[in-house]
PDB file of N, CA and C in Angstrom:
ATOM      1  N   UNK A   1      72.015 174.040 101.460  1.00  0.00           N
ATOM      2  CA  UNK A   1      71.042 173.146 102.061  1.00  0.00           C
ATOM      3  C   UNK A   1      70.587 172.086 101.056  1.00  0.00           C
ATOM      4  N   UNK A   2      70.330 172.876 100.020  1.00  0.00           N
ATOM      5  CA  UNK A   2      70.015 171.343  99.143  1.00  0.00           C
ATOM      6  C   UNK A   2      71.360 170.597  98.658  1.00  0.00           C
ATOM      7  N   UNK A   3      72.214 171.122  98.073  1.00  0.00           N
ATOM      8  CA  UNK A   3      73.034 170.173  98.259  1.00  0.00           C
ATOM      9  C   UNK A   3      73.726 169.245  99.038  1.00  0.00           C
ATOM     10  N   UNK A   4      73.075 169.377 100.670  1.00  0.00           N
ATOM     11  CA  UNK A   4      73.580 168.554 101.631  1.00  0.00           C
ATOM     12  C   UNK A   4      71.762 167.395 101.885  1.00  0.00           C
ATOM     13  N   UNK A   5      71.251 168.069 101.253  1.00  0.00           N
ATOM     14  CA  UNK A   5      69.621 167.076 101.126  1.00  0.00           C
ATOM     15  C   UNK A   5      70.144 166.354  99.766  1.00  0.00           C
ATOM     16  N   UNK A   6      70.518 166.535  98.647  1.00  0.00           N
ATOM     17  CA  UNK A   6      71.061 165.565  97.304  1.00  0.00           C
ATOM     18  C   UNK A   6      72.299 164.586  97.973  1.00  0.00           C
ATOM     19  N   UNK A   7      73.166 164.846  98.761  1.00  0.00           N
ATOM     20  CA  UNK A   7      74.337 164.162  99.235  1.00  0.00           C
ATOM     21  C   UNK A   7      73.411 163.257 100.551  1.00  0.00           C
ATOM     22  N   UNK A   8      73.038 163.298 100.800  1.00  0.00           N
ATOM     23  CA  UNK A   8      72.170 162.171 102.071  1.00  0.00           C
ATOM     24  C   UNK A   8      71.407 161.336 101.048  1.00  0.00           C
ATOM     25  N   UNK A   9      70.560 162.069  99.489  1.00  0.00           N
ATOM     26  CA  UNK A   9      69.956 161.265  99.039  1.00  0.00           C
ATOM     27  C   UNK A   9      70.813 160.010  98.130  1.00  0.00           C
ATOM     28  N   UNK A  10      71.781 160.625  97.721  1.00  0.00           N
ATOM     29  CA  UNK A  10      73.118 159.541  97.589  1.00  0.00           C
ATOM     30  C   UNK A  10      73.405 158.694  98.070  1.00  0.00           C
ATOM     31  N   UNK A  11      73.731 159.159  99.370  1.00  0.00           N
ATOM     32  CA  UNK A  11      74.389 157.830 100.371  1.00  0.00           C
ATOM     33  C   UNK A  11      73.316 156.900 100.621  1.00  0.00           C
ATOM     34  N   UNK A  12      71.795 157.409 100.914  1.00  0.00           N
ATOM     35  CA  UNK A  12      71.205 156.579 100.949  1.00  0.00           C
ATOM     36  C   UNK A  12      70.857 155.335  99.939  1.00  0.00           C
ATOM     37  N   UNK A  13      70.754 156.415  98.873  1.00  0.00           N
ATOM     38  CA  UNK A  13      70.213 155.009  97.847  1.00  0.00           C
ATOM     39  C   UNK A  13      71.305 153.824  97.398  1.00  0.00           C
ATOM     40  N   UNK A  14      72.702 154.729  97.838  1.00  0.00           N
ATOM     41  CA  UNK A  14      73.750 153.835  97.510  1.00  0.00           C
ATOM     42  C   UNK A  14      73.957 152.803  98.821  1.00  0.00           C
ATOM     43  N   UNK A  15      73.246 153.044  99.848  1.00  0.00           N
ATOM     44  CA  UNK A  15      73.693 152.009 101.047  1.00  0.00           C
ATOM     45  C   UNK A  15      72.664 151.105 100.915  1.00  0.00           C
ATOM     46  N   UNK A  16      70.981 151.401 100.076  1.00  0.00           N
ATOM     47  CA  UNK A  16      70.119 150.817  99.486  1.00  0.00           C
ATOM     48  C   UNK A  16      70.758 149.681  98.841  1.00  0.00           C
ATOM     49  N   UNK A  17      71.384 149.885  97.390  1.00  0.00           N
ATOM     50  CA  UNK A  17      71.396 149.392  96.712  1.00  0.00           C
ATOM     51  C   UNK A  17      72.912 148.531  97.032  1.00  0.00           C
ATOM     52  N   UNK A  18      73.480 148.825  97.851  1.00  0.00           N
ATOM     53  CA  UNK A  18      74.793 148.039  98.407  1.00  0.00           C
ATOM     54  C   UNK A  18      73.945 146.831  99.265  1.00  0.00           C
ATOM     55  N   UNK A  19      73.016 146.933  99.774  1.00  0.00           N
ATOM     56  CA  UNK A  19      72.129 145.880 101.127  1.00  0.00           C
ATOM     57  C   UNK A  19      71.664 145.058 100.162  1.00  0.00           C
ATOM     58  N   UNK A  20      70.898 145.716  98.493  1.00  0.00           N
ATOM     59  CA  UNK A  20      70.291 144.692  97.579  1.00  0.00           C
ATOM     60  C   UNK A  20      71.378 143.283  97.378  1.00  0.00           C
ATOM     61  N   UNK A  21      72.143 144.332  96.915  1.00  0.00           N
ATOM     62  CA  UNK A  21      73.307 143.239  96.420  1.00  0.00           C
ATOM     63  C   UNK A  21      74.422 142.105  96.915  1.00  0.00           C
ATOM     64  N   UNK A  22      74.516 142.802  98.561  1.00  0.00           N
ATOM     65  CA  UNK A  22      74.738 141.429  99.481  1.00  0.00           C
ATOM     66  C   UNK A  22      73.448 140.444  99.325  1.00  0.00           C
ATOM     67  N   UNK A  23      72.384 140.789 100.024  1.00  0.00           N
ATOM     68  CA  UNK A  23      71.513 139.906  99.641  1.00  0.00           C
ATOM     69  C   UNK A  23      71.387 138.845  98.601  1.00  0.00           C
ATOM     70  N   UNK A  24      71.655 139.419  97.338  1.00  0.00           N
ATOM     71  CA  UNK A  24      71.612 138.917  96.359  1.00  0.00           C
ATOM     72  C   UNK A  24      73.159 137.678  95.896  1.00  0.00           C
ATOM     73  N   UNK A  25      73.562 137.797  96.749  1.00  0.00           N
ATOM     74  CA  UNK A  25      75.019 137.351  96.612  1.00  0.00           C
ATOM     75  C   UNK A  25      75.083 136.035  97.914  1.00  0.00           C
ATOM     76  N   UNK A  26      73.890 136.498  98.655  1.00  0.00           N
ATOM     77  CA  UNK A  26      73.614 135.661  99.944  1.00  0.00           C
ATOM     78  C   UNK A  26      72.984 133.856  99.441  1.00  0.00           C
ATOM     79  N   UNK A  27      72.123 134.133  97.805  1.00  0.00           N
ATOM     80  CA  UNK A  27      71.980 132.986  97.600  1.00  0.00           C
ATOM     81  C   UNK A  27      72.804 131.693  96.239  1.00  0.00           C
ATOM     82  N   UNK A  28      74.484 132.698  96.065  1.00  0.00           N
ATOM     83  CA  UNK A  28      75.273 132.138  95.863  1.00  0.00           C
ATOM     84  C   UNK A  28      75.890 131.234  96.482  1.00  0.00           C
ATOM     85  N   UNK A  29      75.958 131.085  97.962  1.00  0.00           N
ATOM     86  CA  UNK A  29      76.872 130.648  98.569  1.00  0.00           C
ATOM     87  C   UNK A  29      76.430 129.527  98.827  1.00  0.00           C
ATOM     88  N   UNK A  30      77.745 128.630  98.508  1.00  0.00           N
ATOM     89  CA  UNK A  30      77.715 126.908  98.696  1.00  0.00           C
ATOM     90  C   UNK A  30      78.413 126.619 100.243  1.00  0.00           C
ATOM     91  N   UNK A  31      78.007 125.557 100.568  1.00  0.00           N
ATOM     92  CA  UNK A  31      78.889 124.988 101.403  1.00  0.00           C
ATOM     93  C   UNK A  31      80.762 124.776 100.926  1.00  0.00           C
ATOM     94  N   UNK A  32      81.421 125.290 101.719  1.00  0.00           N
ATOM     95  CA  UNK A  32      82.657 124.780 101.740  1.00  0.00           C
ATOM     96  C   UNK A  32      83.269 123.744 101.494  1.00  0.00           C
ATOM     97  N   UNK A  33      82.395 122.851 102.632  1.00  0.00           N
ATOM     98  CA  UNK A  33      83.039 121.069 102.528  1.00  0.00           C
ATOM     99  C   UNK A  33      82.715 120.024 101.495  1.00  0.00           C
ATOM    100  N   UNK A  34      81.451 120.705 100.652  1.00  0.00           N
ATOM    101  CA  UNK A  34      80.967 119.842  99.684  1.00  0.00           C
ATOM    102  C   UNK A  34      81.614 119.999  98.278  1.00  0.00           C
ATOM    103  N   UNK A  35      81.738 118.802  97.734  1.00  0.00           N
ATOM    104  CA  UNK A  35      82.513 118.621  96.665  1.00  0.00           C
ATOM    105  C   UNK A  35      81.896 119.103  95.216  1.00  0.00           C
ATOM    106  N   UNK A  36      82.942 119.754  94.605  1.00  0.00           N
ATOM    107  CA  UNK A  36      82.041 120.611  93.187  1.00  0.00           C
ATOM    108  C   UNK A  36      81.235 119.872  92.730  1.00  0.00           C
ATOM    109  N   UNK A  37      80.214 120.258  92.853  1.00  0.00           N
ATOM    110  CA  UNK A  37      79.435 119.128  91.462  1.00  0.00           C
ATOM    111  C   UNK A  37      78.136 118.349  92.347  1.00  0.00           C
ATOM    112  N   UNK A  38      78.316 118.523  93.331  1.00  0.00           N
ATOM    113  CA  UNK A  38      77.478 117.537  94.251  1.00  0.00           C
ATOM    114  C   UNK A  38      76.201 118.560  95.095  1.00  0.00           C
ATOM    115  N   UNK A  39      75.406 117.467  94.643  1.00  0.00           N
ATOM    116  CA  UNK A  39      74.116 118.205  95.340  1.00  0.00           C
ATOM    117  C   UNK A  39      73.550 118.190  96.903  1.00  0.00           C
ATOM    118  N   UNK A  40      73.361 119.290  97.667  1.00  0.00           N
ATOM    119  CA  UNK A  40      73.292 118.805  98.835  1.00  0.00           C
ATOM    120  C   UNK A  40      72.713 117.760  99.467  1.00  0.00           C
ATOM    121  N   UNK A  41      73.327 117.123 100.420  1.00  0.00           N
ATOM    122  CA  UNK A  41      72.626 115.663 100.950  1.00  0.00           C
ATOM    123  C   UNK A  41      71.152 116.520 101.405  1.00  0.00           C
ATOM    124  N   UNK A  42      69.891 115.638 101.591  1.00  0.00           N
ATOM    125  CA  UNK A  42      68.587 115.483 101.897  1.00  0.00           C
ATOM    126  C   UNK A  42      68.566 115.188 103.128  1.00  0.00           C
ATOM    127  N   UNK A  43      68.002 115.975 104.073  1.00  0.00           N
ATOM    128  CA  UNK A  43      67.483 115.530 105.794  1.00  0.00           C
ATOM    129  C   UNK A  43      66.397 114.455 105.634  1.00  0.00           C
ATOM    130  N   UNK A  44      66.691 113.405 106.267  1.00  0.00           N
ATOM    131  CA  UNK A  44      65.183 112.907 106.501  1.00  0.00           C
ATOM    132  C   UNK A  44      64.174 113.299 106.985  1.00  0.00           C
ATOM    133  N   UNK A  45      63.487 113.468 106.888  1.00  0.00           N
ATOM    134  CA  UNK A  45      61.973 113.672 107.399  1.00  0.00           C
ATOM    135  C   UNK A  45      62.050 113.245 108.806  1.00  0.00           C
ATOM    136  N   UNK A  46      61.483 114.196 109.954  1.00  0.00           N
ATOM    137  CA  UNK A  46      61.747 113.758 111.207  1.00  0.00           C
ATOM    138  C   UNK A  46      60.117 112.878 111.478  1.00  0.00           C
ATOM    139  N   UNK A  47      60.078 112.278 111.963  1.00  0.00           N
ATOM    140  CA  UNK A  47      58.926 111.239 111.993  1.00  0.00           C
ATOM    141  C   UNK A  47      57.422 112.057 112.875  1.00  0.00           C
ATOM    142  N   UNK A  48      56.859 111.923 112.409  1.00  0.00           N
ATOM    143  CA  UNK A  48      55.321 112.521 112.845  1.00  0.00           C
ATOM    144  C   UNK A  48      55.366 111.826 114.549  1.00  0.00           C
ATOM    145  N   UNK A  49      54.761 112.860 115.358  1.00  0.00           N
ATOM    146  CA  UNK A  49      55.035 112.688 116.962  1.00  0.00           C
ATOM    147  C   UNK A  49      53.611 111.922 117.473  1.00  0.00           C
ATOM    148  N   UNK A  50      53.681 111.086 118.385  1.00  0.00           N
ATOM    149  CA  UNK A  50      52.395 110.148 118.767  1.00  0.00           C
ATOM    150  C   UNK A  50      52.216 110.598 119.631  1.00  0.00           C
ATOM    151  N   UNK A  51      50.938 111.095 119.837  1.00  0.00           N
ATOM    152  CA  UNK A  51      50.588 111.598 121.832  1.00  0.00           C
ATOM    153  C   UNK A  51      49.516 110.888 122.115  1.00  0.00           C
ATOM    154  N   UNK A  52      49.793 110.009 123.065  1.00  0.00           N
ATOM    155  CA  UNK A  52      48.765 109.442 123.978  1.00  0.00           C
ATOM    156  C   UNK A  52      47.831 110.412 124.872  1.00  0.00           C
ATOM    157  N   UNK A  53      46.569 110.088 124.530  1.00  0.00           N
ATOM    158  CA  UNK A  53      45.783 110.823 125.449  1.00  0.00           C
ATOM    159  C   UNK A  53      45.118 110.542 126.243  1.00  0.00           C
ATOM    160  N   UNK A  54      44.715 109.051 126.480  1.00  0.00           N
ATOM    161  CA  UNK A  54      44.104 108.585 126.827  1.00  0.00           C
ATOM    162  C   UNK A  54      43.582 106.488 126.755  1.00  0.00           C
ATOM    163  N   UNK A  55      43.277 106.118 127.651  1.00  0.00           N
ATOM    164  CA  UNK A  55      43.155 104.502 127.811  1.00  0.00           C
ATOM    165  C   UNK A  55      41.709 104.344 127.953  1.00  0.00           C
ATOM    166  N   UNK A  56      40.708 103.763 127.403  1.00  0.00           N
ATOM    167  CA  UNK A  56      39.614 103.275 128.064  1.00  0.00           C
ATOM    168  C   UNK A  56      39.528 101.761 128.000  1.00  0.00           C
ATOM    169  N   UNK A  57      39.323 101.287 128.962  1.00  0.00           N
ATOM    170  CA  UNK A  57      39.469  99.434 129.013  1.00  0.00           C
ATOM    171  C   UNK A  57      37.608  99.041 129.417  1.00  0.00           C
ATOM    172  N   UNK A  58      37.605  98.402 128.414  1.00  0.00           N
ATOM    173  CA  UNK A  58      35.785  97.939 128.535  1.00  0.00           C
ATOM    174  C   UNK A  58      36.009  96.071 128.208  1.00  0.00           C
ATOM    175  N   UNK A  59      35.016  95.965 127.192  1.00  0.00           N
ATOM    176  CA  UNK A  59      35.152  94.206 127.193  1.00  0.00           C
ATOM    177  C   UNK A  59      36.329  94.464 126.320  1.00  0.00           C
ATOM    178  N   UNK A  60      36.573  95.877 125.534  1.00  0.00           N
ATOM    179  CA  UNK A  60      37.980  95.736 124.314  1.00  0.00           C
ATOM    180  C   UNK A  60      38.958  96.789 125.107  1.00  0.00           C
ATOM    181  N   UNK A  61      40.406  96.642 124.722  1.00  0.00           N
ATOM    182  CA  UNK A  61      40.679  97.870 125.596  1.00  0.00           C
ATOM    183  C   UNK A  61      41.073  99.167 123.994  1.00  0.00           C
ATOM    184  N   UNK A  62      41.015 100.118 124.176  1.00  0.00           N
ATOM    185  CA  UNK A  62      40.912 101.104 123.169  1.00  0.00           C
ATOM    186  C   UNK A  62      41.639 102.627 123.787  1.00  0.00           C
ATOM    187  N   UNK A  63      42.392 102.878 122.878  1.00  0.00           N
ATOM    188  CA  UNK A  63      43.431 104.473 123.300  1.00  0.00           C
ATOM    189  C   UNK A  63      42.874 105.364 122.313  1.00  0.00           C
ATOM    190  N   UNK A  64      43.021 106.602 123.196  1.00  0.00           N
ATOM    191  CA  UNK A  64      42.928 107.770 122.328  1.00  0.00           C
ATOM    192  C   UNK A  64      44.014 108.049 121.908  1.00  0.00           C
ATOM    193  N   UNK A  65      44.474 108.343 120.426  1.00  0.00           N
ATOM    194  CA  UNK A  65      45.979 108.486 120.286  1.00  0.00           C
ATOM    195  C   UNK A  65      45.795 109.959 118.994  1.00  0.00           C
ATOM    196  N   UNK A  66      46.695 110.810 119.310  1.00  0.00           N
ATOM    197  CA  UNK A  66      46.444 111.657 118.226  1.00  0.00           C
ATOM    198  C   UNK A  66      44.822 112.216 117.920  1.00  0.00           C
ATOM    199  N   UNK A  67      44.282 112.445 118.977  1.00  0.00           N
ATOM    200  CA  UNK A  67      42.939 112.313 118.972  1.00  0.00           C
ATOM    201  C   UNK A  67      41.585 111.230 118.246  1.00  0.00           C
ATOM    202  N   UNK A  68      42.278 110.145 117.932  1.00  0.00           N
ATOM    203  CA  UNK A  68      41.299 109.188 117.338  1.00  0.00           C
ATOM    204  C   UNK A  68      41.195 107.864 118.214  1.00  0.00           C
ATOM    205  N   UNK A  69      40.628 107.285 117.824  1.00  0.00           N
ATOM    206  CA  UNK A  69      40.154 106.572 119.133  1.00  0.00           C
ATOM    207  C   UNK A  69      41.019 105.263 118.196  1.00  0.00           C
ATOM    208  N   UNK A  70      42.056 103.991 118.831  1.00  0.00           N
ATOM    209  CA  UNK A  70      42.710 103.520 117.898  1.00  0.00           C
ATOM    210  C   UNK A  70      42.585 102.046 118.886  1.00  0.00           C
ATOM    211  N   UNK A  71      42.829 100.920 118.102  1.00  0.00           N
ATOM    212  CA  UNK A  71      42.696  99.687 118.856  1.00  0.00           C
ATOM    213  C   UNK A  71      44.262  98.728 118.100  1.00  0.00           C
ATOM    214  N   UNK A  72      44.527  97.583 119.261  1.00  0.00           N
ATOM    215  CA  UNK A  72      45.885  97.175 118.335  1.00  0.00           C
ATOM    216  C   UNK A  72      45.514  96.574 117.086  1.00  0.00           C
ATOM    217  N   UNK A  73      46.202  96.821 116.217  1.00  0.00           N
ATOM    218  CA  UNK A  73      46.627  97.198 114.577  1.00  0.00           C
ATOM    219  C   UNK A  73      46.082  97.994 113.915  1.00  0.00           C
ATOM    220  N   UNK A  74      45.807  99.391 114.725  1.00  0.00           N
ATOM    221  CA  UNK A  74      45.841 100.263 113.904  1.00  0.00           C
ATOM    222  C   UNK A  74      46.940 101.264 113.685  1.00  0.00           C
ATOM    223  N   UNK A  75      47.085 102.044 112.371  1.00  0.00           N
ATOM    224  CA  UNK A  75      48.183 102.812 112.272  1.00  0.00           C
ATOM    225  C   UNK A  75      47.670 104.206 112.427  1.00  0.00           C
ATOM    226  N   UNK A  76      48.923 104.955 113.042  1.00  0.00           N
ATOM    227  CA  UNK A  76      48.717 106.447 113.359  1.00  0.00           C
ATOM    228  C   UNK A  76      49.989 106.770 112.731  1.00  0.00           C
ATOM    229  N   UNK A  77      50.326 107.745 112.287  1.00  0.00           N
ATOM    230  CA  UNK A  77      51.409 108.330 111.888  1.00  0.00           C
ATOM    231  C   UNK A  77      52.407 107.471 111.741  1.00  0.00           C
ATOM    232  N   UNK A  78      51.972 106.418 110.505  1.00  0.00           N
ATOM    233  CA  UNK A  78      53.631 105.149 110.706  1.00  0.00           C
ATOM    234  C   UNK A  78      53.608 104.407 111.940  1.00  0.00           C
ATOM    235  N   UNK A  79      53.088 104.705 112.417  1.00  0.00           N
ATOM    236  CA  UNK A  79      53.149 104.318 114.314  1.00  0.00           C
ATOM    237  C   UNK A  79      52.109 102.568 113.990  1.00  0.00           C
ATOM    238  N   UNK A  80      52.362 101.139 113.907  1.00  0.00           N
ATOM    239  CA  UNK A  80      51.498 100.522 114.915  1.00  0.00           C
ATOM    240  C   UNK A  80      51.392 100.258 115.353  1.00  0.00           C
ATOM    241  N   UNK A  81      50.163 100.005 116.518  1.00  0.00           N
ATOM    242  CA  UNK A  81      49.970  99.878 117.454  1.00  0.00           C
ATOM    243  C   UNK A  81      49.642  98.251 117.582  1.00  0.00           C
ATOM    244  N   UNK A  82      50.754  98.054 118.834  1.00  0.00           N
ATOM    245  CA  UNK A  82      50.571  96.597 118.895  1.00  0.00           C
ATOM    246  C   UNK A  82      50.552  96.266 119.810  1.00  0.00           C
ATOM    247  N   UNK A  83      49.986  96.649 121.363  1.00  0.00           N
ATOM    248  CA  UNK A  83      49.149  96.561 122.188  1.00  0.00           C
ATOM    249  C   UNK A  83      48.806  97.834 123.103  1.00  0.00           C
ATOM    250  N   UNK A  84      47.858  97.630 123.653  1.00  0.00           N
ATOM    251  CA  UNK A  84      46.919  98.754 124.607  1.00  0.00           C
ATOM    252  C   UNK A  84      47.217  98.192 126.159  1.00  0.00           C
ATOM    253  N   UNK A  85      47.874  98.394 126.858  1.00  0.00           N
ATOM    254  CA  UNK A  85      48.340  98.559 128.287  1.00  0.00           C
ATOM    255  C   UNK A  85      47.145  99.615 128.917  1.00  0.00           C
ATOM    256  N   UNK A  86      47.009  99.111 130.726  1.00  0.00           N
ATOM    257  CA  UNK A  86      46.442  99.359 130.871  1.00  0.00           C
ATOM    258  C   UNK A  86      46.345 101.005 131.080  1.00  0.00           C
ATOM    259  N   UNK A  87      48.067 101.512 130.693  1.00  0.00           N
ATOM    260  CA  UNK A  87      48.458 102.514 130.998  1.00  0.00           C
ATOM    261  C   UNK A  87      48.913 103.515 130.352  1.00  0.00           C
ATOM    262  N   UNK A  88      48.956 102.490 128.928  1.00  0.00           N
ATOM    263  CA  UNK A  88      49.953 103.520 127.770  1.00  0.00           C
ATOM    264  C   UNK A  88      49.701 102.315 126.211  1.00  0.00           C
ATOM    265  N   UNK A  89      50.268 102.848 125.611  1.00  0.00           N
ATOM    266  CA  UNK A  89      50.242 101.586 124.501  1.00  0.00           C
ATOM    267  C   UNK A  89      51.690 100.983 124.140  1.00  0.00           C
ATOM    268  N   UNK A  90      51.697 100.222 122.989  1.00  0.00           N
ATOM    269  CA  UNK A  90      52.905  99.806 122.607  1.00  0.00           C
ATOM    270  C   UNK A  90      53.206 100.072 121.063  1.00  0.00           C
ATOM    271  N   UNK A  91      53.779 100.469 120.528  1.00  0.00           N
ATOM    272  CA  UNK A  91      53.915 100.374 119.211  1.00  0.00           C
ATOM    273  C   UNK A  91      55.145 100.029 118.494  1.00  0.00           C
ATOM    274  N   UNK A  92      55.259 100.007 116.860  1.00  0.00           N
ATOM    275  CA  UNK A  92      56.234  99.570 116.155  1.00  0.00           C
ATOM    276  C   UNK A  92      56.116 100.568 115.000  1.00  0.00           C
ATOM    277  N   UNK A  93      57.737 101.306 114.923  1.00  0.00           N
ATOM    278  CA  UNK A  93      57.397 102.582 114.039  1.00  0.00           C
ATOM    279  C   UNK A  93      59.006 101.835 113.440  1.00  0.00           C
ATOM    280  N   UNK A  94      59.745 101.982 112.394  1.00  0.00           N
ATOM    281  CA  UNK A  94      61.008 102.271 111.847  1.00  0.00           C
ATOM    282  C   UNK A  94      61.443 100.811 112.210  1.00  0.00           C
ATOM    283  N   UNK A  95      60.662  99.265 112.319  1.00  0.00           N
ATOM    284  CA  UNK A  95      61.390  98.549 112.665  1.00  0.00           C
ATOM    285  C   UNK A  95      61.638  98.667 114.275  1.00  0.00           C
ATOM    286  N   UNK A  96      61.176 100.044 115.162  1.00  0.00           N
ATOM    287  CA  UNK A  96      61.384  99.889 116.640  1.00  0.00           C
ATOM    288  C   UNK A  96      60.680  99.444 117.045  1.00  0.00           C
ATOM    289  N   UNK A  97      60.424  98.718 118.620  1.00  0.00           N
ATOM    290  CA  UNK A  97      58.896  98.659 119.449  1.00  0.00           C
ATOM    291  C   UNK A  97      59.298  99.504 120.383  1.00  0.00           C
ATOM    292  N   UNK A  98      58.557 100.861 120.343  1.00  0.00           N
ATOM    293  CA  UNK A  98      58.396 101.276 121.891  1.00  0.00           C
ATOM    294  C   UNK A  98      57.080 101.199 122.774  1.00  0.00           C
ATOM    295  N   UNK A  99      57.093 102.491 123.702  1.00  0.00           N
ATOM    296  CA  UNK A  99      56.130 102.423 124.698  1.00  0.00           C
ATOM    297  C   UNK A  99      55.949 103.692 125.353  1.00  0.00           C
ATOM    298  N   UNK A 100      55.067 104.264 125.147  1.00  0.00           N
ATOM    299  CA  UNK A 100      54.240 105.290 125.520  1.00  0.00           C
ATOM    300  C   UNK A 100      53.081 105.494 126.882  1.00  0.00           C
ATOM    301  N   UNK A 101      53.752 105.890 127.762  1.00  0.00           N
ATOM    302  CA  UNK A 101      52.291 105.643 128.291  1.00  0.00           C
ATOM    303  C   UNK A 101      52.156 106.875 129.370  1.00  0.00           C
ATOM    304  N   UNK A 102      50.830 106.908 129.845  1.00  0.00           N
ATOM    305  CA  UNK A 102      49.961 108.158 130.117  1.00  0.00           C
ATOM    306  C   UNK A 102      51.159 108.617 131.257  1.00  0.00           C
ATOM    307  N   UNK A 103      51.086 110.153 131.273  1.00  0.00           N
ATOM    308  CA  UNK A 103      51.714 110.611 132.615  1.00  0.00           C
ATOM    309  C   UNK A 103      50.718 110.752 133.757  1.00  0.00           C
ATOM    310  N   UNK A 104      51.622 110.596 135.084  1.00  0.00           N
ATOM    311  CA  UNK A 104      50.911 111.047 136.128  1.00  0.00           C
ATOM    312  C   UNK A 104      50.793 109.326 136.830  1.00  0.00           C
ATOM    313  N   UNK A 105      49.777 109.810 137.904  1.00  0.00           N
ATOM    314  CA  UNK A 105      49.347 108.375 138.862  1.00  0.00           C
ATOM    315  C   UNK A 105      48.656 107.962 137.938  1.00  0.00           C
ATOM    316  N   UNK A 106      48.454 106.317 138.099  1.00  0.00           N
ATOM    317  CA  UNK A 106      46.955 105.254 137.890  1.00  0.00           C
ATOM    318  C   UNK A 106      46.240 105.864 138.540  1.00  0.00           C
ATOM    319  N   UNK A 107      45.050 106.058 137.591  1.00  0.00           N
ATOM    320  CA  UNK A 107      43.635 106.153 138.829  1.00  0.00           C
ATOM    321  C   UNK A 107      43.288 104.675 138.904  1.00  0.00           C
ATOM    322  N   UNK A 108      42.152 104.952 140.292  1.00  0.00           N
ATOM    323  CA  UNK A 108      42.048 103.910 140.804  1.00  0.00           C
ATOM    324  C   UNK A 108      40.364 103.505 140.249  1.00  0.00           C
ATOM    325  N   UNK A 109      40.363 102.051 139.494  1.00  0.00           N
ATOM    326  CA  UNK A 109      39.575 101.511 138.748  1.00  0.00           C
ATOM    327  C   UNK A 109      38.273 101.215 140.034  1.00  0.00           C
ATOM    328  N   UNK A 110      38.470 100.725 140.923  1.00  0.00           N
ATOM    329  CA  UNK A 110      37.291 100.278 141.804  1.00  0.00           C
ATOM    330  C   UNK A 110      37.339 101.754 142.142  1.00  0.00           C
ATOM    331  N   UNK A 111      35.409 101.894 142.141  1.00  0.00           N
ATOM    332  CA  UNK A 111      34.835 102.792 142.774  1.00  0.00           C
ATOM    333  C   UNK A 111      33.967 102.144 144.000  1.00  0.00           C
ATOM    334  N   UNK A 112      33.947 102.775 145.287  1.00  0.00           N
ATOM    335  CA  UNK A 112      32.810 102.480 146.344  1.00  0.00           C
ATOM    336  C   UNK A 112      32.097 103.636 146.874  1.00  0.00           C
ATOM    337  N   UNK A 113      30.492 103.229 146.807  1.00  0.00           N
ATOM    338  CA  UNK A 113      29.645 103.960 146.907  1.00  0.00           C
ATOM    339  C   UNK A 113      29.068 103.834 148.623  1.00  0.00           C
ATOM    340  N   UNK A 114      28.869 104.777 149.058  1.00  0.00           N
ATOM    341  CA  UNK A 114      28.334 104.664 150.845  1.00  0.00           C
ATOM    342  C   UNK A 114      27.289 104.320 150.830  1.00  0.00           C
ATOM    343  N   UNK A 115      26.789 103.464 151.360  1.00  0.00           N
ATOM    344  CA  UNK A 115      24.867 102.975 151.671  1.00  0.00           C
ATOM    345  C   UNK A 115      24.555 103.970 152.597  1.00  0.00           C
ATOM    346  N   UNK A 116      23.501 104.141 152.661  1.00  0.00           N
ATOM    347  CA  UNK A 116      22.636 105.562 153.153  1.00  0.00           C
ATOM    348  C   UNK A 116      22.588 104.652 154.739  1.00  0.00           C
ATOM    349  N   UNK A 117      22.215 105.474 155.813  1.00  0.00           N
ATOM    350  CA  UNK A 117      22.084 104.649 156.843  1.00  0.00           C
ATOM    351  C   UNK A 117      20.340 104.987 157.408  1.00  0.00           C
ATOM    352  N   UNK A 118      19.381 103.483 157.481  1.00  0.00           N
ATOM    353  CA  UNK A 118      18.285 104.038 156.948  1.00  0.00           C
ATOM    354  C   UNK A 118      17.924 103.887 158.857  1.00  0.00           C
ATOM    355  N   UNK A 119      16.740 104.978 159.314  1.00  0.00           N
ATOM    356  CA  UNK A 119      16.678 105.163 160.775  1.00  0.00           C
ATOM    357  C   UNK A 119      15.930 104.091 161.450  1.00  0.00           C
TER     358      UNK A 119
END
């Protein structure tokens, strides 16, 4: 009996120490296609994401963007903003201009109120 409890404690520590050493061998490995000597190319940085949240149009018109309240030429994440639609904004990020704008219907700007009907 104990010698079949010493032979399990064997295999184990040896399947232990076999798992260390792949591991360890896991942060040898280069790419294939890259040429000796050369350091891996660098990802660019994927660009910080703009979320429109919101339009309010008064005497200025003004967006909530990224949660701050932003007017055209201001910058958000690289992002500027170079006009406020009544629906979305416009901006210029990387040399692009795009356009962002709110999902869903327009609400409808005129409100009408009922006059009371007096007896």
């Amino acid at each position: 009996m104990a010698r079949g409890l010493n032979m399990r404690a064997i295999l184990f520590f040896a399947l232990l120490l076999l798992g260390v050493c792949a591991c360890a061998r896991g942060a040898d490995l280069q790419d294939p296609m890259r040429p000796p000597g050369r350091a891996p190319a660098a990802r660019p940085a994927a660009p910080a994401t703009i979320r429109l949240e919101g339009v309010i149009s008064g005497a200025t018109r003004v967006a909530i963007v990224n949660g701050r309240v932003v007017a055209a030429g201001d910058v958000v994440n690289g992002a500027t903003i170079l006009e406020i639609l009544a629906d979305g904004v416009r901006f210029t990020r990387g040399g692009r201009v795009q356009t962002l704008m709110l999902p869903g219907e327009r609400a409808v700007a005129i409100v009408r109120v009922a006059s009371e009907a007096k007896p």
